[in-house]
Protein backbone atom coordinates (compact mmCIF):
# COMPACT_ATOMS: atom_id res chain seq x y z
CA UNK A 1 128.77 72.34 114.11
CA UNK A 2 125.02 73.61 114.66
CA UNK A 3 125.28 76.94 115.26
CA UNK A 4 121.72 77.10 117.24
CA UNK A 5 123.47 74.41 120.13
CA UNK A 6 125.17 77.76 120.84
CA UNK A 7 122.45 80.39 121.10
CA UNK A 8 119.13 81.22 123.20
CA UNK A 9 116.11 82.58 122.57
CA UNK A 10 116.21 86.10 122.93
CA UNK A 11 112.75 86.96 121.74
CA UNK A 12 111.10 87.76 124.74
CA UNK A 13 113.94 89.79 126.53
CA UNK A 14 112.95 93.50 127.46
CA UNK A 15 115.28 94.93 125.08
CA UNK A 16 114.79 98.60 125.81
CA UNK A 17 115.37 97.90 129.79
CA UNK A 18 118.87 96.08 129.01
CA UNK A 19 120.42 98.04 126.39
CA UNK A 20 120.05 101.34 129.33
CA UNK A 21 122.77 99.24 131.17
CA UNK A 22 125.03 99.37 127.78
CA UNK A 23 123.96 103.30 126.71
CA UNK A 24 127.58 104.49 127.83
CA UNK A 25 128.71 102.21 124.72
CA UNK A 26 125.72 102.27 122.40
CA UNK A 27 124.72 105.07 120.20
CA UNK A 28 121.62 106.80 121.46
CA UNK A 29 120.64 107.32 117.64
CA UNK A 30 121.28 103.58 117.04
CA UNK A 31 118.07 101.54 115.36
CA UNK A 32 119.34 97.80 117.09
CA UNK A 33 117.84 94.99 115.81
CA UNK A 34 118.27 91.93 117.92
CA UNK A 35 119.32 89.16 115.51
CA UNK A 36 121.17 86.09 117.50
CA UNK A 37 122.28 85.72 121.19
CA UNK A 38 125.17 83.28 122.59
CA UNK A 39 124.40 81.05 125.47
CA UNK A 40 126.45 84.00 127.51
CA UNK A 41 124.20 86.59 126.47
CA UNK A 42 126.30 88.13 123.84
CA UNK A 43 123.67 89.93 121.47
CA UNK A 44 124.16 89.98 117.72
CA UNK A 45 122.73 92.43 116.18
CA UNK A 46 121.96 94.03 112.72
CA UNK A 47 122.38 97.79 112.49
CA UNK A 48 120.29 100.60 110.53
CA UNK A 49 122.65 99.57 107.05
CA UNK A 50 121.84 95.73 107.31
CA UNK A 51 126.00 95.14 108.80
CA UNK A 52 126.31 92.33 112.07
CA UNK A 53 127.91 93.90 115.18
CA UNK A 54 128.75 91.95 118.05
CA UNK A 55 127.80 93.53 122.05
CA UNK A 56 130.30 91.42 123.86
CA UNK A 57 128.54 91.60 127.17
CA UNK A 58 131.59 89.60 129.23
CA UNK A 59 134.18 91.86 127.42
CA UNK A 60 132.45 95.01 127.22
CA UNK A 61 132.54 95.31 124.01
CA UNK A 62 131.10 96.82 120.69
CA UNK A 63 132.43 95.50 117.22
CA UNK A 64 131.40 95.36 113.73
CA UNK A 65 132.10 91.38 112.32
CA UNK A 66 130.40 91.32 109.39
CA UNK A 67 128.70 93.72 106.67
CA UNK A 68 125.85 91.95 106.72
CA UNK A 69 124.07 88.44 107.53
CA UNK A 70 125.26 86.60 104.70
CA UNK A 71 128.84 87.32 104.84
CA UNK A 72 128.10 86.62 109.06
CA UNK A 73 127.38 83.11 107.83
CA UNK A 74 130.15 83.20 105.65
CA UNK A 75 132.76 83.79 107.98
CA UNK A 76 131.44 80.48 109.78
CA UNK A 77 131.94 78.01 107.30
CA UNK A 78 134.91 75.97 107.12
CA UNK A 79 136.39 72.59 106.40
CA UNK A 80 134.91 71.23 109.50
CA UNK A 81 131.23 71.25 108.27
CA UNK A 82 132.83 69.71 104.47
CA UNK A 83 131.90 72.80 102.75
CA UNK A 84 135.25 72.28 100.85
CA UNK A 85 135.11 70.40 97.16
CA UNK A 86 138.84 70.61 96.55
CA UNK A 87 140.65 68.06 98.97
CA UNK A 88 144.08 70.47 97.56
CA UNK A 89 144.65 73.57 100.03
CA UNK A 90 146.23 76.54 99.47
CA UNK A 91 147.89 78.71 102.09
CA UNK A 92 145.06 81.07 101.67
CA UNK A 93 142.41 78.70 101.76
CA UNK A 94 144.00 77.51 104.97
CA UNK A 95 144.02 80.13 106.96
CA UNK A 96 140.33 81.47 105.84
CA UNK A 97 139.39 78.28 107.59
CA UNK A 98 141.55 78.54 110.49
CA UNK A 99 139.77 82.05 110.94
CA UNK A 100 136.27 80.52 110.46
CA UNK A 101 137.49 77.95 113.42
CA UNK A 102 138.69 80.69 115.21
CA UNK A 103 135.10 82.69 114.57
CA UNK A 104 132.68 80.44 115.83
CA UNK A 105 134.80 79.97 118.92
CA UNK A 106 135.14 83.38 119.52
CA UNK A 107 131.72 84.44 118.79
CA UNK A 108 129.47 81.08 120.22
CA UNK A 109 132.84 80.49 123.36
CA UNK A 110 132.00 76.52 122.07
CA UNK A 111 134.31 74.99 124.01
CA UNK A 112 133.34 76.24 127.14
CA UNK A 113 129.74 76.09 126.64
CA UNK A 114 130.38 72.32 125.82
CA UNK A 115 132.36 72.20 128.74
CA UNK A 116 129.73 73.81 130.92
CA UNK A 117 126.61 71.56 129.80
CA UNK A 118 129.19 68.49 130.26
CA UNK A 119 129.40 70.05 133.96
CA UNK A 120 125.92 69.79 134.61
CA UNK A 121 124.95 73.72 133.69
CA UNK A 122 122.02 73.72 132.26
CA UNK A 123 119.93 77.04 131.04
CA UNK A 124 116.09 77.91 130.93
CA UNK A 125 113.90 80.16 129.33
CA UNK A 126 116.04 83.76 129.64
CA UNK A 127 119.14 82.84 131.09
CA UNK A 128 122.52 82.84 130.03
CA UNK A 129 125.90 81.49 131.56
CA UNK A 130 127.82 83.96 133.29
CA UNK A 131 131.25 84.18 134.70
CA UNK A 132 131.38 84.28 138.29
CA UNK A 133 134.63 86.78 138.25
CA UNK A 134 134.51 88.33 134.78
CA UNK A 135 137.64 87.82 132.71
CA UNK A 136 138.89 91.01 132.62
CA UNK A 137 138.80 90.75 136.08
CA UNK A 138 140.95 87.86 135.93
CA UNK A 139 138.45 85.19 135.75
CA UNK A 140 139.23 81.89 133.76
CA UNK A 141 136.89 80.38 131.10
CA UNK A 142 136.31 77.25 133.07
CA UNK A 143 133.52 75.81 134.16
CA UNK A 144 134.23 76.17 138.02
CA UNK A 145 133.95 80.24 137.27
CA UNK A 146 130.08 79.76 135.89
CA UNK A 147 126.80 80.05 136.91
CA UNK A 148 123.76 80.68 135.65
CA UNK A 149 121.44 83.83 135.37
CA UNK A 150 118.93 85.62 133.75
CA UNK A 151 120.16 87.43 130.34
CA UNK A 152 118.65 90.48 132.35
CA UNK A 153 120.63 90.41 135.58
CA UNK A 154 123.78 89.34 133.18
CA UNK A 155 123.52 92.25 130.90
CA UNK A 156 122.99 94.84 133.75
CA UNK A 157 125.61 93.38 135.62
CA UNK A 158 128.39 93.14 132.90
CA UNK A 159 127.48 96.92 131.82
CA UNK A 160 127.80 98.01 135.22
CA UNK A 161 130.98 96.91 135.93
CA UNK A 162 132.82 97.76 132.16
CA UNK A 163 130.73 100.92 132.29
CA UNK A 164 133.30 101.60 135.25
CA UNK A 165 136.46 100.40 133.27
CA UNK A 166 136.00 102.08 129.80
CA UNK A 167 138.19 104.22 128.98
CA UNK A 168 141.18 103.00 131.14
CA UNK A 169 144.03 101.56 129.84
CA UNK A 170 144.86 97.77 130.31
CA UNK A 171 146.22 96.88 133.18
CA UNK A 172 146.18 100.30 135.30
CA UNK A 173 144.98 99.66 138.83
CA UNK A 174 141.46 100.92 139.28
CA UNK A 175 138.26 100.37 142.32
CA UNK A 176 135.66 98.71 141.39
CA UNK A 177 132.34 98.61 142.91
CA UNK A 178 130.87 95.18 141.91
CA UNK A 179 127.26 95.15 142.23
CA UNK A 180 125.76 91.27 143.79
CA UNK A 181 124.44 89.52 141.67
């Protein structure tokens, strides 16, 4: 796995214009450092104390999955890039790598995003896949629910519509303006 086939370049994003669409979930007070960014616009990103935390832009969320960029990488490695020197396996060791697996799917959504470019989706300079009906909206991760957009129009979308949902408890029937896109 190269972990770059699964990000963009985020370097010349207008950082201070996207993150107002996420200020209902980000601390005002918060020094953000833009660090990596998934092909759906996910932002990684290393706070004041040097920890990773992870803006889930398609999820709305905010979580801390690392304590800082070398135990980040850490949590990637596994068997699958034979890192390992023992062929022997403990139960332990075993499911460390099952959660590294389950990591860089989470965090990079590989599968779909090989999916995707198998479909024809391809991205250019500031853009990011989206999901045509978000998935806590009831969307699938398939292909056939994608399309493409700027990381800008993404972000502001996304924050719109969980800026509307926070704070309301799964599955309880709400209205929903959603914004075009």
């Amino acid at each position: 796995m190269d972990v770059n086939d699964y990000l963009i370049d985020h370097t010349k994003l207008e950082w201070h214009k996207m993150l107002s669409a996420w200020s209902w979930l980000l601390d005002d007070e918060a020094e953000i450092e833009p660090w990596l960014m998934n092909r759906f616009g996910d932002l990684f990103f290393l706070d004041e104390d040097g920890a990773v935390l992870w803006l889930n832009v398609t999820d709305g969320e905010l979580s801390e999955v690392a304590e800082n960029a070398d135990e980040f990488f850490a949590l990637l490695e596994s068997s699958v890039d034979g890192s390992d020197e023992d062929d022997s396996e403990d139960a332990a060791d075993f499911e460390d790598e099952e959660e590294s697996e389950d990591n860089a799917e989470d965090w990079f959504l590989m599968g779909i995003v090989d999916e995707a470019v198998e479909s024809g989706l391809k991205l250019g300079p500031g853009e990011c896949f989206g999901f045509k009906t978000l998935p806590i909206l009831g969307g699938d991760y398939v292909p056939e629910n994608l399309y493409v957009s700027t990381v800008e129009k993404y972000w502001s979308f996304c924050g719109y519509v969980h800026a509307q949902i926070d704070g309301h408890p799964d599955g309880a029937e709400i209205e929903i303006d959603v914004p075009e896109r």
